[in-house]
Protein backbone atom coordinates (compact mmCIF):
# COMPACT_ATOMS: atom_id res chain seq x y z
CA UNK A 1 0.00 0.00 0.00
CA UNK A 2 1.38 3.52 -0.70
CA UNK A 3 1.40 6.00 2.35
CA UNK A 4 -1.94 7.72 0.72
CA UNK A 5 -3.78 4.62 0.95
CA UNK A 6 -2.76 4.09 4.25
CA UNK A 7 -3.24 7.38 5.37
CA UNK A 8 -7.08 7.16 3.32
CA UNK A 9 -7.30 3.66 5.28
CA UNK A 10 -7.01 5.75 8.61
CA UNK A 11 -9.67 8.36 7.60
CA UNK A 12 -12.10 5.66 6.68
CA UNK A 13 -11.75 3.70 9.92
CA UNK A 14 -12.02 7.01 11.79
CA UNK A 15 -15.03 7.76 10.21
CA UNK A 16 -16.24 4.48 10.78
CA UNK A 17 -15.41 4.77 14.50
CA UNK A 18 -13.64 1.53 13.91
CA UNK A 19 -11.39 1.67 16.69
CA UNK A 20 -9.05 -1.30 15.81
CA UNK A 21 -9.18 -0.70 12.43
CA UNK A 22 -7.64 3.30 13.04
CA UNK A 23 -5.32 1.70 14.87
CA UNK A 24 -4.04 -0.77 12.71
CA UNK A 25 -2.50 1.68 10.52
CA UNK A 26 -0.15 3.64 13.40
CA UNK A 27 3.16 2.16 14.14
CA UNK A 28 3.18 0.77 17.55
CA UNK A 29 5.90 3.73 18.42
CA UNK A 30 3.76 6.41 16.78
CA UNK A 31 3.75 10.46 17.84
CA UNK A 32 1.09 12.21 17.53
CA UNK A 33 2.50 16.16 17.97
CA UNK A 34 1.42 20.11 17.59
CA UNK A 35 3.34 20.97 14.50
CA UNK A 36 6.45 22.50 16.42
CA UNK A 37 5.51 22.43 19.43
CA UNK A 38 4.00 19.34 22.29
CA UNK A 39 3.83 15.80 21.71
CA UNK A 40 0.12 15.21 22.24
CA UNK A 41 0.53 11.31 22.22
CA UNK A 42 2.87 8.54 22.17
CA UNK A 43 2.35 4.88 21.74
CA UNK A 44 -0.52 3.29 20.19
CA UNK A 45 -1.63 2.73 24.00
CA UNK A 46 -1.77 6.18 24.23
CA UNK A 47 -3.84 6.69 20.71
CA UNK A 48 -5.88 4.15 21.00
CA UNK A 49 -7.25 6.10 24.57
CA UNK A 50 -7.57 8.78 23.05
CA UNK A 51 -9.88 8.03 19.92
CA UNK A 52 -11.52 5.43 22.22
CA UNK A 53 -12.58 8.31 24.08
CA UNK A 54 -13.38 10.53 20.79
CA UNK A 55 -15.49 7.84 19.45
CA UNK A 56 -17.68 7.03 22.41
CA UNK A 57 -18.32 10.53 23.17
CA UNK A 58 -19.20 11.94 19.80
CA UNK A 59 -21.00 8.85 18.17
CA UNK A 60 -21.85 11.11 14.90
CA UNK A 61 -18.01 12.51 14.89
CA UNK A 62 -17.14 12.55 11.13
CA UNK A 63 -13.81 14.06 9.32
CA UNK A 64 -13.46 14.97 5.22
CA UNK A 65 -9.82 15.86 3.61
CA UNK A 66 -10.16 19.08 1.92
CA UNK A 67 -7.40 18.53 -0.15
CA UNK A 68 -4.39 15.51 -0.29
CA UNK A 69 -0.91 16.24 -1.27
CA UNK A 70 1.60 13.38 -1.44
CA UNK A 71 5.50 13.46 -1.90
CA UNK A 72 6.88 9.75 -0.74
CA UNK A 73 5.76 8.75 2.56
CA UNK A 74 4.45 12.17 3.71
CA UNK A 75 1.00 12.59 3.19
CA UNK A 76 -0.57 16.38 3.60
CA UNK A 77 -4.21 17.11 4.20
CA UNK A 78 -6.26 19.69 4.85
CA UNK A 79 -9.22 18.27 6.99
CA UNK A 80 -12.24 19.82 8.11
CA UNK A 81 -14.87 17.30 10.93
CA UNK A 82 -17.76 17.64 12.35
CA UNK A 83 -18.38 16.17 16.47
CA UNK A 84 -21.84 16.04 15.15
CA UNK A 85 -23.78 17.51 12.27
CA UNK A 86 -24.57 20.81 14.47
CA UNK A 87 -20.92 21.01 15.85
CA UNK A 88 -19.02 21.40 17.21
CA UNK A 89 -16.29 21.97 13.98
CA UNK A 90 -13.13 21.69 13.10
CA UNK A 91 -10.21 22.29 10.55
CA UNK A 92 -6.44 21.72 10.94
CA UNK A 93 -3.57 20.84 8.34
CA UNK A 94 -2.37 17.58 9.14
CA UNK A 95 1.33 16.07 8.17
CA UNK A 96 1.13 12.37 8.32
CA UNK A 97 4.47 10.53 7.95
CA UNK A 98 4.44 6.90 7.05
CA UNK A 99 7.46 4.43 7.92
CA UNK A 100 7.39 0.81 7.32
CA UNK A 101 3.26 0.60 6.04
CA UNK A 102 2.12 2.49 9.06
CA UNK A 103 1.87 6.05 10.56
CA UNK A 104 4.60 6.63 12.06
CA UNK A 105 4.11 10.50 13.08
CA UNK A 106 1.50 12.86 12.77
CA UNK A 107 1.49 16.77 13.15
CA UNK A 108 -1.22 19.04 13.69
CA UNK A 109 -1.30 22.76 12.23
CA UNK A 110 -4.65 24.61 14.03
């Protein structure tokens, strides 16, 4: 699989609230960071609480890329989501980096 479709295989398991499927496709070791700035998570124990906790509270939570750019194993979108179809919403840039068939880092622009 290229780093798009794993990064597309991500986005459809989030928006399927498919926790073990999201998590399938993050290295074991991932980071999950602020672009420049805090690492938000580390460890796919540490994701994996995280969108556990995402999905159960916002059962209608939904995300759609914007716009994909690809060079190699970095993956680019601009995502907007939705907690629910009256909000609350969202939009950030995110930088996906893919290592060995899985994510192996993500950063967040907001």
């Amino acid at each position: 699989m290229s780093a798009a479709d794993i990064v597309q295989a991500q986005f459809d398991a989030y928006n399927a609230r498919d926790l073990d499927a999201f998590c399938a496709t993050y290295a074991d070791d991932c980071i999950i960071a602020d672009l420049n700035g805090a690492v938000v998570q580390s460890g796919i124990t540490a994701i994996r609480a995280r969108y556990a906790k995402t999905f159960s509270e916002n059962p209608q939570n939904r995300a759609w890329s914007i716009n994909r750019m690809v060079l190699g194993d970095v993956v680019i979108d601009h995502e907007k989501g939705e907690r629910s179809p009256e909000g609350p919403f969202f939009e950030a840039l995110v930088l996906y980096t893919v290592k060995n068939g899985r994510i192996a880092r993500v950063d967040f622009v907001k």
